[in-house]
Protein backbone atom coordinates (compact mmCIF):
# COMPACT_ATOMS: atom_id res chain seq x y z
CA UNK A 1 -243.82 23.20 74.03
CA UNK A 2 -241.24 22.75 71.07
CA UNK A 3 -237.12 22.31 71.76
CA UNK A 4 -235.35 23.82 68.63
CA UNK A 5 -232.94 21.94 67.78
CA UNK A 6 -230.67 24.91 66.11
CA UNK A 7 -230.24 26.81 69.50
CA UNK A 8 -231.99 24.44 72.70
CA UNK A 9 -234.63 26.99 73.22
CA UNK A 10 -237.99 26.17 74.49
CA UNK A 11 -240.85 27.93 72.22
CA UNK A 12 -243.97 28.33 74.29
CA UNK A 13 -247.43 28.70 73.23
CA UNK A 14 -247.09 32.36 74.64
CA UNK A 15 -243.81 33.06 72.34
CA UNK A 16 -246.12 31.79 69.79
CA UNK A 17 -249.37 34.08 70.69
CA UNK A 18 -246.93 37.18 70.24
CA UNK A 19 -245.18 36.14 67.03
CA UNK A 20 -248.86 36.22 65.90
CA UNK A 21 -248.83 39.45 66.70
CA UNK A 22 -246.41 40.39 64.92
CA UNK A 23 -247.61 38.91 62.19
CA UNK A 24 -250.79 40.37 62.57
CA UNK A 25 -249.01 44.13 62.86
CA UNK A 26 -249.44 46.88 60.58
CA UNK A 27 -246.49 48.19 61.31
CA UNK A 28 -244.27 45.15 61.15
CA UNK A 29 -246.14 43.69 57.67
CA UNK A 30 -245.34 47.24 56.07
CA UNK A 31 -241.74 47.06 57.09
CA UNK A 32 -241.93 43.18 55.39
CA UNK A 33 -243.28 43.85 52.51
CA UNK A 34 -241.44 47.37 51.65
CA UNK A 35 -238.27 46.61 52.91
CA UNK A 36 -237.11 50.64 52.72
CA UNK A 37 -238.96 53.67 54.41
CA UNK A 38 -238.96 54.93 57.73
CA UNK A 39 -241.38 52.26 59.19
CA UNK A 40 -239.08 49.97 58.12
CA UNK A 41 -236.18 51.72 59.79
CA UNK A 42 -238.34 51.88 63.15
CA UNK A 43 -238.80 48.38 62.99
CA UNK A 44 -235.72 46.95 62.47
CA UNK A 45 -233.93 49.50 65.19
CA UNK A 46 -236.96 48.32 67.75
CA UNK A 47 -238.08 44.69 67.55
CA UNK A 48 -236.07 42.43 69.36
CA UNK A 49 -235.30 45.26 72.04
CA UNK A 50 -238.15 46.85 72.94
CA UNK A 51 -241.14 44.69 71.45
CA UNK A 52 -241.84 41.23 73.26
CA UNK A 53 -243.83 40.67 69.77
CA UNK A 54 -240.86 41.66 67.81
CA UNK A 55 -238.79 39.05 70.15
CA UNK A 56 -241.21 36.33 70.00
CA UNK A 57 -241.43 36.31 66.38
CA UNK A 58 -237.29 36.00 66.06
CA UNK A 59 -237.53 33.32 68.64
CA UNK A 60 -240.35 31.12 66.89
CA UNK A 61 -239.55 31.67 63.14
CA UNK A 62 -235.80 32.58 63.17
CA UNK A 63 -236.12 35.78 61.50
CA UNK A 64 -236.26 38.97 62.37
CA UNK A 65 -239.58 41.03 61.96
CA UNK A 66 -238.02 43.32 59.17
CA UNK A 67 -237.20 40.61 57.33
CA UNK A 68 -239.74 39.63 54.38
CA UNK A 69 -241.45 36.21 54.68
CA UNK A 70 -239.63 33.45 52.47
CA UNK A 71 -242.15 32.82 49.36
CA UNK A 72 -243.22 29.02 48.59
C-alpha cells in the first residue's frame, strides 16, 4: 500500500485493480477520448457516485474518469 502525500489516503492494491477497470472500460475510454456526447455526459454524472471503478480511478490517479489522460 501507497500513502499520498496530497490528501493521507491509503491506495490499495484493490483501489488499484478497479482503476484498471476503468481504464480498461469502453464506456469510460469513449467519454476520455471524446470529451462531448451523451456517454460522456453519463460518465461524468455517474463515476465517483455510483461506480466503485469510477471511484477507484479518482482515488489512484487524481482525476476523474471523464477527464482525458495527460499526453507525454
Amino acid at each position: 500500500m501507497i500513502q499520498s502525500k496530497a490528501d493521507e489516503t491509503i491506495i490499495t492494491d484493490k483501489d488499484r485493480e478497479l482503476a484498471e477497470k476503468c481504464l480498461q472500460c469502453p464506456v469510460c475510454n469513449h467519454a476520455r477520448k471524446k470529451q462531448r456526447g451523451i456517454i460522456f455526459w453519463f460518465v461524468k454524472k455517474l463515476e465517483s457516485g455510483i461506480c466503485p471503478a469510477g471511484k477507484a480511478y479518482e482515488k489512484v490517479y487524481h482525476r476523474k474518469a471523464h477527464e482525458p489522460i495527460p499526453e507525454e
